[in-house]
Protein backbone atom coordinates (compact mmCIF):
# COMPACT_ATOMS: atom_id res chain seq x y z
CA UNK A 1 -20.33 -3.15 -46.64
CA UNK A 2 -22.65 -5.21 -44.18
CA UNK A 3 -26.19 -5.79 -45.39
CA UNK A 4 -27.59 -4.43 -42.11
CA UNK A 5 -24.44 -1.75 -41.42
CA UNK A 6 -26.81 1.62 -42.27
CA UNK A 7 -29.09 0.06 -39.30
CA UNK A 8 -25.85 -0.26 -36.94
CA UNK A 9 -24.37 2.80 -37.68
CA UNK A 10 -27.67 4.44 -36.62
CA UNK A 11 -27.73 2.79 -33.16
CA UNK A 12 -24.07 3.21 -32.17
CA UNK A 13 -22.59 6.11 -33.94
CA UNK A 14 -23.93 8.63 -31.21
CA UNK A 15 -22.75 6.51 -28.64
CA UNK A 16 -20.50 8.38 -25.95
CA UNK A 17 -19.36 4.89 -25.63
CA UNK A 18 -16.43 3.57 -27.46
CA UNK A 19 -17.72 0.89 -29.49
CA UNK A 20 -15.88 -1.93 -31.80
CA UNK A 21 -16.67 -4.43 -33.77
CA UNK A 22 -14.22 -7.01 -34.35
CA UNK A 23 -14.06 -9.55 -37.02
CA UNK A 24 -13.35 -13.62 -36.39
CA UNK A 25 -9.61 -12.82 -36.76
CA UNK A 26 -9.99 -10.37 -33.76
CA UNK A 27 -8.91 -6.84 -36.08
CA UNK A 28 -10.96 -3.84 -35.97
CA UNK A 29 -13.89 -4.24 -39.07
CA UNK A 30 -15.91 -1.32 -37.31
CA UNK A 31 -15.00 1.59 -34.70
CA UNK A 32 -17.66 3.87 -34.06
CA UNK A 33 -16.79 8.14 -33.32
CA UNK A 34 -16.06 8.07 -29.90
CA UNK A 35 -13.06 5.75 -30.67
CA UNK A 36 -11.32 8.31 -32.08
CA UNK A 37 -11.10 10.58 -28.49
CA UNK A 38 -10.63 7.23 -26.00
CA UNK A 39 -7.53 5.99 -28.57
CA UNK A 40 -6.66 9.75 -29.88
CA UNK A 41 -6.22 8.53 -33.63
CA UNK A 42 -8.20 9.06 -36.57
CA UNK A 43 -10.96 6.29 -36.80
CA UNK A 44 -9.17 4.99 -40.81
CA UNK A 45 -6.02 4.39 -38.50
CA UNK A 46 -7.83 1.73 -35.98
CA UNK A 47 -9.65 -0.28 -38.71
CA UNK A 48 -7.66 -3.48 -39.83
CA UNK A 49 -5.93 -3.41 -36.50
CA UNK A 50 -5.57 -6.28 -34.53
CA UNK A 51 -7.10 -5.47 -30.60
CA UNK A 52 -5.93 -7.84 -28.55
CA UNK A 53 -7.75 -5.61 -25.07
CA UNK A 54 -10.51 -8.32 -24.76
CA UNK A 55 -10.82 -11.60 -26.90
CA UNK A 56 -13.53 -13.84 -25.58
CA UNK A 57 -17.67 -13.15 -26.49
CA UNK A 58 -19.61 -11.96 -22.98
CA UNK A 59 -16.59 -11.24 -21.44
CA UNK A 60 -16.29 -8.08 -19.24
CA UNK A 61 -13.10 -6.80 -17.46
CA UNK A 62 -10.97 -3.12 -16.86
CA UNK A 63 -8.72 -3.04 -19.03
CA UNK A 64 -6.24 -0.07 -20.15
CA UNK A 65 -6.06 2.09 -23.90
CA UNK A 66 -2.75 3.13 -24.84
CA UNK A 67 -3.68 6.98 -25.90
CA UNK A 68 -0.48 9.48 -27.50
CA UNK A 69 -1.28 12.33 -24.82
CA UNK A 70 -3.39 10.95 -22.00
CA UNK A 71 -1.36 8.25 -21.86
CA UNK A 72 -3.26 4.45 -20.33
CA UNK A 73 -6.54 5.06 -20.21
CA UNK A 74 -8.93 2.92 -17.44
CA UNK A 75 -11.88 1.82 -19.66
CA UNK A 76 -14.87 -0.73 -18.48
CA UNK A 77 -14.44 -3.59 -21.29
CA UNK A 78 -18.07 -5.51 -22.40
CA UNK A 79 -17.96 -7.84 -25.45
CA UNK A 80 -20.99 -10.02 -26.92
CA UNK A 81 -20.67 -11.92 -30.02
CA UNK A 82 -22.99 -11.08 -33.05
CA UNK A 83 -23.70 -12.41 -36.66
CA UNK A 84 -23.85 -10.08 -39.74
CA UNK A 85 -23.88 -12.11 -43.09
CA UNK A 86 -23.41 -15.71 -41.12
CA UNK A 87 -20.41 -14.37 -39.48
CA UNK A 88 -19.56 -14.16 -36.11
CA UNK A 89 -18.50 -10.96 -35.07
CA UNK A 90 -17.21 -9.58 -31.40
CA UNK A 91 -19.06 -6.07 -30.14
CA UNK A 92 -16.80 -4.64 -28.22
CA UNK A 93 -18.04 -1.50 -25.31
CA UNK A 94 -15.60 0.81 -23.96
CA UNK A 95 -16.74 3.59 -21.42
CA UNK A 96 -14.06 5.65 -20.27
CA UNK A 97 -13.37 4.98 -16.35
CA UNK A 98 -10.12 7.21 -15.75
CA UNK A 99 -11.60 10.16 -14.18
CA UNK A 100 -13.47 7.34 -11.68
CA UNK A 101 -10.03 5.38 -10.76
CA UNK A 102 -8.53 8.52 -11.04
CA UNK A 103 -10.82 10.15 -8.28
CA UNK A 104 -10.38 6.52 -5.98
CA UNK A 105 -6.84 6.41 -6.28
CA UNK A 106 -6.58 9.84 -4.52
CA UNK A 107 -9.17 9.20 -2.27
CA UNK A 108 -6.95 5.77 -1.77
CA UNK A 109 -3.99 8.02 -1.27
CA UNK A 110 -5.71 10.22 1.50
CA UNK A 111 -6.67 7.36 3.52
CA UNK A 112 -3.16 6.48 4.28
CA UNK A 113 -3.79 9.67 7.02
CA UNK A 114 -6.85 7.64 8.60
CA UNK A 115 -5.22 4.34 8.51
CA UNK A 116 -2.96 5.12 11.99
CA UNK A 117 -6.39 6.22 13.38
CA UNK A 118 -8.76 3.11 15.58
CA UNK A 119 -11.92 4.17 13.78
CA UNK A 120 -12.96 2.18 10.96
CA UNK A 121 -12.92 4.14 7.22
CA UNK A 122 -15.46 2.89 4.75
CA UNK A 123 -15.46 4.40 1.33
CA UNK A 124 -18.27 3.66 -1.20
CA UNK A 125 -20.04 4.53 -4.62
CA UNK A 126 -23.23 5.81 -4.15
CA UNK A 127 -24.39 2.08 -5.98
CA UNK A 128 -22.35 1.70 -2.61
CA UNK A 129 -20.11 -0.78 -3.62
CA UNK A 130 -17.19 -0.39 -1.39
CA UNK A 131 -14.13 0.95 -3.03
CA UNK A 132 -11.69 1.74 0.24
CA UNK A 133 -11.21 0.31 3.55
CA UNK A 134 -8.56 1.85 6.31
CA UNK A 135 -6.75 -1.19 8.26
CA UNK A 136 -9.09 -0.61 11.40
CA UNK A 137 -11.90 -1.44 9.13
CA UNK A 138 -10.51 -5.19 9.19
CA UNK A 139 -9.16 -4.97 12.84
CA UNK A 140 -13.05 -4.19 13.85
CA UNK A 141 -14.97 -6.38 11.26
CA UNK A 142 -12.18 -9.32 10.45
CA UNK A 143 -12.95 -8.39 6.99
CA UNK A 144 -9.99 -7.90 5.09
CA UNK A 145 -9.39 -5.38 2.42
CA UNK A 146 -9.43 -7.71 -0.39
CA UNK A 147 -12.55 -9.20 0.59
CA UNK A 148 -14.40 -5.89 1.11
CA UNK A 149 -13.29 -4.40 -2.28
CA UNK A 150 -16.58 -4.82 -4.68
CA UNK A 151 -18.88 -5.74 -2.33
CA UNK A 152 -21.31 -3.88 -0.58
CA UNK A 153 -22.14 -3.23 3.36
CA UNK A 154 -24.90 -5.91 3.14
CA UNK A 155 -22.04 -8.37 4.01
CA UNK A 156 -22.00 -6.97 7.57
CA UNK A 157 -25.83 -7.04 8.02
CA UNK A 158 -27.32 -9.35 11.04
CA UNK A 159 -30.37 -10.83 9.54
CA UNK A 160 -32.24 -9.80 12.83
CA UNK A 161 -35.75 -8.00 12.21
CA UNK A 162 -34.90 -4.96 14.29
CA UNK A 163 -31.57 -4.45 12.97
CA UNK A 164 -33.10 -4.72 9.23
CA UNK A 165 -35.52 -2.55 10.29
CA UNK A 166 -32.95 0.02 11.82
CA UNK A 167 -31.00 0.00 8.48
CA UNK A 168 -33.96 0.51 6.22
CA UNK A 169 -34.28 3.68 8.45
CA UNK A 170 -30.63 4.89 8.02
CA UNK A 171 -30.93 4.65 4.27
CA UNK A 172 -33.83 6.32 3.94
CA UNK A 173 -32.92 9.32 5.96
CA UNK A 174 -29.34 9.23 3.66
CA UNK A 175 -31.18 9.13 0.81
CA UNK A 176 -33.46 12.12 2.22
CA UNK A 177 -30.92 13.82 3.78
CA UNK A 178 -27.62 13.29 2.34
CA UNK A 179 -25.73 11.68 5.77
CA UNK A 180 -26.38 10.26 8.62
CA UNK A 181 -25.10 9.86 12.12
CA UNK A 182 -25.96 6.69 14.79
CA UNK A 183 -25.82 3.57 16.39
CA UNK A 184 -26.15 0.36 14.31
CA UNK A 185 -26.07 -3.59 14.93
CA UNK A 186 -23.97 -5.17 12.80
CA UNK A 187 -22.01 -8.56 12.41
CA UNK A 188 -18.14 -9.35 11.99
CA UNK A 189 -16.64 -12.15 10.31
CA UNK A 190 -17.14 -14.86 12.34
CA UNK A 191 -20.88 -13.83 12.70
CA UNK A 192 -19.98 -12.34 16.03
CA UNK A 193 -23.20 -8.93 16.17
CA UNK A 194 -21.79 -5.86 17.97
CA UNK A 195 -22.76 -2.19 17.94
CA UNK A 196 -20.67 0.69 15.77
CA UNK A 197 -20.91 4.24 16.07
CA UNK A 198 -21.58 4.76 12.25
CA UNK A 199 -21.28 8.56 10.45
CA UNK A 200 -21.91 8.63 6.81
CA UNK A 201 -21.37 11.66 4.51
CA UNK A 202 -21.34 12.38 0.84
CA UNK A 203 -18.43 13.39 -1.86
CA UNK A 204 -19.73 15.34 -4.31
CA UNK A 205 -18.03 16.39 -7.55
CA UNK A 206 -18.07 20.44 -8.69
CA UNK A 207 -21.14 20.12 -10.51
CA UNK A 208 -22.94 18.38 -7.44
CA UNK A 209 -23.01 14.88 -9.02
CA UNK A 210 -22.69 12.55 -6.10
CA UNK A 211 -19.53 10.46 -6.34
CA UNK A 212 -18.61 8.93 -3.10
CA UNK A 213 -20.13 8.20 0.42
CA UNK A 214 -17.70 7.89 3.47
CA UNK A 215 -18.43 6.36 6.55
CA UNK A 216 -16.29 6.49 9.32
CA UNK A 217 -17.69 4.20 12.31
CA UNK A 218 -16.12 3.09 15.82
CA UNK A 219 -16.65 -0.30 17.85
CA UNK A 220 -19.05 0.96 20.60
CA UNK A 221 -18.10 -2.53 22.38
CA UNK A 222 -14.65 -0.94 23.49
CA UNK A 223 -16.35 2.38 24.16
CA UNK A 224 -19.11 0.33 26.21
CA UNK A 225 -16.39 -1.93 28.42
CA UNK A 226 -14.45 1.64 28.92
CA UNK A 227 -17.45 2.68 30.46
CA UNK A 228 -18.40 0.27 32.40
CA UNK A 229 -14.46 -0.08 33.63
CA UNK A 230 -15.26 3.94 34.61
CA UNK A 231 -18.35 2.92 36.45
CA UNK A 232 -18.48 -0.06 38.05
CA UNK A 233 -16.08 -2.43 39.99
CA UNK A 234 -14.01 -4.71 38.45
CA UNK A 235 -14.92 -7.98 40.73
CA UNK A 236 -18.71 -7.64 41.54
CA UNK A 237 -19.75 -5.31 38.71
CA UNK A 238 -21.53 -3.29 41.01
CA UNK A 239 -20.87 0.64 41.18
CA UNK A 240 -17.86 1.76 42.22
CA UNK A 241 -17.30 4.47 45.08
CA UNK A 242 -16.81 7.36 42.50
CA UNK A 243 -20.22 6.20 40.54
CA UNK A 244 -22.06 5.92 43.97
CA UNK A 245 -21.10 9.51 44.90
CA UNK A 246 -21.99 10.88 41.31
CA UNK A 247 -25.78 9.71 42.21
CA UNK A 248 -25.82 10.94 45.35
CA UNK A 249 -24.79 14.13 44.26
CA UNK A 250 -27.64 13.51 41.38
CA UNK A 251 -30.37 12.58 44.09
CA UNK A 252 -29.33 15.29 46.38
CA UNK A 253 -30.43 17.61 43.81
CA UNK A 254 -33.69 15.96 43.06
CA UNK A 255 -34.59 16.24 47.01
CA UNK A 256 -33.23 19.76 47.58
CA UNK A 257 -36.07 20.35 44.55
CA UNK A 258 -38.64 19.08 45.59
CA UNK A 259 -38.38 18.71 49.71
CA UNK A 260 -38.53 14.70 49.66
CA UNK A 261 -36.25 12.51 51.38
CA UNK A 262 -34.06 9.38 50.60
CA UNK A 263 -32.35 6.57 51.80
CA UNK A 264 -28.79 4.49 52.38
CA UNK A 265 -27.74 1.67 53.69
CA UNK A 266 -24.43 0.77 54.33
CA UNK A 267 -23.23 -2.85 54.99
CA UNK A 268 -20.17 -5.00 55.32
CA UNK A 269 -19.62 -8.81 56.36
CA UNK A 270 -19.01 -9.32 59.84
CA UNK A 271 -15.29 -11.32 60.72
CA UNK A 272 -14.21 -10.73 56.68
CA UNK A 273 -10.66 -11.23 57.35
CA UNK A 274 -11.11 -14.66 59.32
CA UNK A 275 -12.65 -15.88 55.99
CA UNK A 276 -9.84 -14.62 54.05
CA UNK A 277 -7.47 -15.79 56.89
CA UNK A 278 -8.94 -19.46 56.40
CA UNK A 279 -10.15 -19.91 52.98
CA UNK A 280 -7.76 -17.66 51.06
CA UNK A 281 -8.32 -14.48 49.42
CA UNK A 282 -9.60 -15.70 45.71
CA UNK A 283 -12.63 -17.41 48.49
CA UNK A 284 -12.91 -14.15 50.16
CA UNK A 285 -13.60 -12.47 46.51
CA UNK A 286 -16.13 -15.19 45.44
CA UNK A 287 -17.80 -14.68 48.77
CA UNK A 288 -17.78 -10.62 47.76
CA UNK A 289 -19.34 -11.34 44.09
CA UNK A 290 -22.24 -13.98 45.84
CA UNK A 291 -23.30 -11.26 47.97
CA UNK A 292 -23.09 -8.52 45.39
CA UNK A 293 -25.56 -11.16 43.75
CA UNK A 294 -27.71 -11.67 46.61
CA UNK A 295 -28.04 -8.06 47.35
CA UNK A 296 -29.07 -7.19 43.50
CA UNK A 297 -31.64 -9.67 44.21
CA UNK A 298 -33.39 -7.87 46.89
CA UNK A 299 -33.02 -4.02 45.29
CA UNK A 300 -35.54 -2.22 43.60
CA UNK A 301 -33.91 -1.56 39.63
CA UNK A 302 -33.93 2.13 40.95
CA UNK A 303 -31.82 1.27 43.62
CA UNK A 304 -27.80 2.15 43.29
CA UNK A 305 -25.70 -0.27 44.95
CA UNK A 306 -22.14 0.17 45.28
CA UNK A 307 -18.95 -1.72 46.29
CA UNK A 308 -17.74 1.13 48.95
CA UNK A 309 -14.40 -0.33 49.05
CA UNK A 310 -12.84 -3.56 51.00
CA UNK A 311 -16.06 -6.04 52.06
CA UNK A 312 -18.35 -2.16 52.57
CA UNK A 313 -21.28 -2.05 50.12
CA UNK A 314 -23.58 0.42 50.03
CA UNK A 315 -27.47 1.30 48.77
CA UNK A 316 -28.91 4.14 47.66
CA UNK A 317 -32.77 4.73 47.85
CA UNK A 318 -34.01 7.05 45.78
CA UNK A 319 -37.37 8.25 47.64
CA UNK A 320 -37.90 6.16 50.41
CA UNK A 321 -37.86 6.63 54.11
CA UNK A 322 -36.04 5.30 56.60
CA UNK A 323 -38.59 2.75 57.70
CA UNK A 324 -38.84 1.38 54.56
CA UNK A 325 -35.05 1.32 54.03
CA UNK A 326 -34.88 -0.79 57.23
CA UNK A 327 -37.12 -3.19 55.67
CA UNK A 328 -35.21 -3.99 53.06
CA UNK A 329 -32.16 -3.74 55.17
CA UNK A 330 -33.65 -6.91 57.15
CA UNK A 331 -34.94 -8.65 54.42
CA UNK A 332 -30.99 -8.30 52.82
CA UNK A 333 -29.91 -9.88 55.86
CA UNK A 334 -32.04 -12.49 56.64
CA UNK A 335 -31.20 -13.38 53.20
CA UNK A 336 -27.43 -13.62 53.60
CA UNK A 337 -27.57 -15.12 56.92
CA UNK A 338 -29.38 -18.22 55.60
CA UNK A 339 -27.66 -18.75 52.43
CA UNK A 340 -24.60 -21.07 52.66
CA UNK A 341 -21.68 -20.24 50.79
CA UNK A 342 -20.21 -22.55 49.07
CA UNK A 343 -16.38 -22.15 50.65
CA UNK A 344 -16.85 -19.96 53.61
CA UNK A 345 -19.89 -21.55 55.09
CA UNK A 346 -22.74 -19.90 56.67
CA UNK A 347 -21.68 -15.77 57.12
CA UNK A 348 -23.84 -12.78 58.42
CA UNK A 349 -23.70 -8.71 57.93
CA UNK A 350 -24.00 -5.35 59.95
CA UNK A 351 -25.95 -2.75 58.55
CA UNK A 352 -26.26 1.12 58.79
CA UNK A 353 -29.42 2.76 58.19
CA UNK A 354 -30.04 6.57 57.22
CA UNK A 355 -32.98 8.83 56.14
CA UNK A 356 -31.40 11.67 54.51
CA UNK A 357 -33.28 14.73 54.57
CA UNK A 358 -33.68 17.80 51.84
CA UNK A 359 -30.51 19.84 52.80
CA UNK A 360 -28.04 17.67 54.39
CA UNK A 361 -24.40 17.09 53.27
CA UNK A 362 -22.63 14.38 51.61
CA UNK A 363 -20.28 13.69 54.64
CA UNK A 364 -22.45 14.59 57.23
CA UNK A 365 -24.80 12.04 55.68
CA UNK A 366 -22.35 9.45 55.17
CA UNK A 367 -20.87 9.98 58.66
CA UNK A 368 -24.45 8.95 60.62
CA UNK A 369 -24.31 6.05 58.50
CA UNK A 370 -21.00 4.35 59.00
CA UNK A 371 -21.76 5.40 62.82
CA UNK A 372 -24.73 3.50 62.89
CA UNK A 373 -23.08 0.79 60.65
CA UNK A 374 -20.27 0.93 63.43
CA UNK A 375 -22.73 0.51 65.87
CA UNK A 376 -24.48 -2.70 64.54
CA UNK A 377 -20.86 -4.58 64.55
CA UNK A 378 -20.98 -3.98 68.45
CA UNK A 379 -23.43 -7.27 68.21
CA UNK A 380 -22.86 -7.85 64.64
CA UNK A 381 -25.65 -10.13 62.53
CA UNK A 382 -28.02 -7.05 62.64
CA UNK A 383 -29.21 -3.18 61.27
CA UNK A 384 -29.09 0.10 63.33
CA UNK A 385 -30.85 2.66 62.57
CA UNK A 386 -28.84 6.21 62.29
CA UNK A 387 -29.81 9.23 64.64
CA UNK A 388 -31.97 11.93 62.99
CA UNK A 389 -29.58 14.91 61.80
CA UNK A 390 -29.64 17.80 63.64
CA UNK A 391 -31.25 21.80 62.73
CA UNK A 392 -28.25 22.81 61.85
CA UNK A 393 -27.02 19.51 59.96
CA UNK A 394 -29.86 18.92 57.95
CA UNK A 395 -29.77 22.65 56.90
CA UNK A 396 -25.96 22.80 55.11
C-alpha cells in the first residue's frame, strides 16, 4: 500500500481515462477501472505486467492497445513522472482515440473520389487542425500533405490587415452560422498571396457533436485569367470584339430606357501594312499595344475600348454626344500623331464618329461609323463625323 494511495484512488478511479501507474522497473503497480474496458482484462491480470507502450516521463505519443475483441486500439499516450514514498513512479494517460482515427480514416478513404477533382479539399477538427488534404490542395498551395497534416490554416494566412480582418469575419460567421461561403486572400508556399473561392461546412456526428469541418476552395487566379482570356484581347488587353458588342447591347438598353444618347468612335492606323511591310510584324504588334496604351490614356474609366480586329479599335461612350465624342476623338489623335514610336517612327489615325440615338440598331449603328471611318482615310490623319440616322433608322 502507498501512504498517499486512498488520496489517488479518489482522483483517478472515476476517470473515463485509462490511467497507469508504473513502477521504476516499468510493470504495472496501479491500473485504475477504465483499464479494464481499453485492454478488455480484469484489472488483477494487468498489475505486475511489464508495459512497454510508452517508457520515458513527459512523453506523449499515439500509440496502439492490443484488446481480445476490438482488436488494436488507437489511444492518445501522456506520461509524467511522480514520487510516492521517495520513488519515482511513471503516470501513465490513455484516452481512447479509435472511434476518432476510425472516423478520419474513412473520411481519408472518401477523399480518394475528390482527389481527380482541381478544387482543393481541406479537412479539419473543429480545434481545426487539419487532418486531410486532396492532391490539388498541394498543386494550389505548394503545401504538401505531410506538411499540412497537424497544422492548422493559419499557415496560409497573409499577415496583411485586410486579409486578417476578412478572416476574423469568416470565423465568426462559421462559428455563428455553422459554414461559410466566399472569397479569401491567402498565401502559398513560397509566400506568393492569391485569391481562393473558399466553402466551409460542418460534419456532425448522430448526436450533433461537431466532428469535422470541410472546406473545399478553388484558385480564383485561373478562374480570373479564364476570364479575362473570355474578355479581352490577348496582345493589347483591351476588349475584344465579342466583349465590345456585349456592352453595346448593355448600353442600348440603358438608352432605349431612358431616351438618352451615346457615343462610338471607331479608329485604325493609317498605311498599317507598310509598317508591318518594313519593320516586321512583332513591330507592327508593339506599335498595336503603344496605342492601345495611348488611347487608355485619353478615355474616361467608363469608357469601353475595344480591339475591333486587325489595327480597328473602337470606343464606346456611354452618355455623351457626338460633339463631345469628337473631342476626344481629336484629342486621341493629336496624341498619336505626335508621339514617336519607338520602331515605326512618327504614325497617324482615321477616325469615325457616331451619336447613336434611343432606338437604333447594332449594325445600322456600326455601319455609319465604319462609313464615316472610311471616309476619314480618303485624307487620312483626321475624324469624320457620321451622318445623322434616318426616321426610319433610328426607329428599329
Amino acid at each position: 500500500m502507498f501512504p498517499d494511495e486512498a488520496a489517488f484512488r479518489s482522483l483517478v478511479e472515476q476517470s473515463s481515462d485509462t490511467i497507469l501507474l508504473l513502477d521504476p522497473a516499468g510493470t504495472v503497480a496501479y491500473a485504475n477501472p477504465a483499464a479494464e474496458q481499453l485492454f478488455g482484462r480484469p484489472l488483477a491480470n494487468l498489475i505486475g505486467e511489464e508495459f512497454g507502450g510508452i517508457s520515458t516521463a513527459e512523453e506523449q505519443s499515439d500509440i496502439y492497445i492490443p484488446h481480445p475483441q476490438r482488436g488494436n486500439v488507437a489511444t492518445n499516450a501522456r506520461s509524467t513522472t511522480i514520487r510516492l514514498d521517495d520513488i519515482p513512479y511513471t503516470a501513465v494517460y490513455l484516452r481512447d482515440i479509435s472511434e476518432r482515427v476510425q472516423a478520419e480514416e474513412r473520411l481519408r478513404q472518401s477523399s480518394v473520389a475528390l482527389d481527380a477533382i482541381d478544387q482543393g479539399l481541406m479537412i479539419t477538427r473543429p480545434d481545426t487542425t487539419i487532418v486531410a488534404v486532396n492532391p490539388a490542395f498541394t498543386t494550389i498551395t505548394g503545401y504538401t500533405e505531410e506538411e499540412a497534416l497537424g497544422h492548422t490554416p493559419e499557415l496560409q494566412r497573409t499577415g496583411r490587415q485586410e486579409d486578417e480582418e476578412s478572416f476574423s469575419e469568416m470565423r465568426r460567421i462559421l462559428e455563428r452560422e455553422g459554414h461559410w461561403t466566399g472569397a479569401l486572400r491567402r498565401r502559398r508556399k513560397n509566400g506568393e498571396i492569391y485569391q481562393e473561392w473558399l466553402s466551409i461546412s460542418p460534419v456532425h456526428r448522430d448526436n450533433g457533436n461537431l466532428i469535422y469541418y470541410v472546406a473545399i476552395f478553388s484558385d480564383m487566379t485561373a478562374i480570373n485569367e479564364l476570364r479575362q482570356l473570355a474578355h479581352h484581347d490577348y496582345l493589347t488587353g483591351l476588349f475584344n470584339r465579342a466583349a465590345l458588342q456585349q456592352h453595346l447591347d448593355e448600353e442600348m438598353g440603358r438608352t432605349a430606357r431612358y431616351g438618352d444618347v451615346f457615343s462610338l468612335i471607331m479608329f485604325d492606323l493609317d498605311h498599317f501594312k507598310a509598317i508591318n511591310d518594313r519593320h516586321g510584324h512583332d513591330a507592327g504588334d508593339r506599335v498595336l499595344q503603344q496605342v492601345a496604351e495611348l488611347t487608355l490614356d485619353e478615355v474616361r474609366d467608363i469608357d469601353i475600348t475595344a480591339r475591333w480586329g486587325g489595327e480597328e479599335f473602337m470606343i464606346l461612350l456611354p452618355a455623351t454626344d457626338g460633339d463631345q465624342a469628337q473631342v476626344l476623338a481629336e484629342r486621341i489623335r493629336k496624341r498619336i500623331a505626335r508621339t514617336a514610336f519607338a520602331e515605326a517612327g512618327y504614325i497617324t489615325i482615321s477616325l469615325g464618329i457616331a451619336e447613336i440615338p434611343a432606338g437604333e440598331s447594332l449594325q445600322d449603328m456600326i455601319l455609319r461609323v465604319d462609313q464615316a471611318l472610311y471616309k476619314a482615310k480618303e485624307t487620312r490623319n483626321r475624324s469624320e463625323m457620321a451622318r445623322k440616322p434616318g426616321p426610319r433608322e433610328a426607329s428599329r
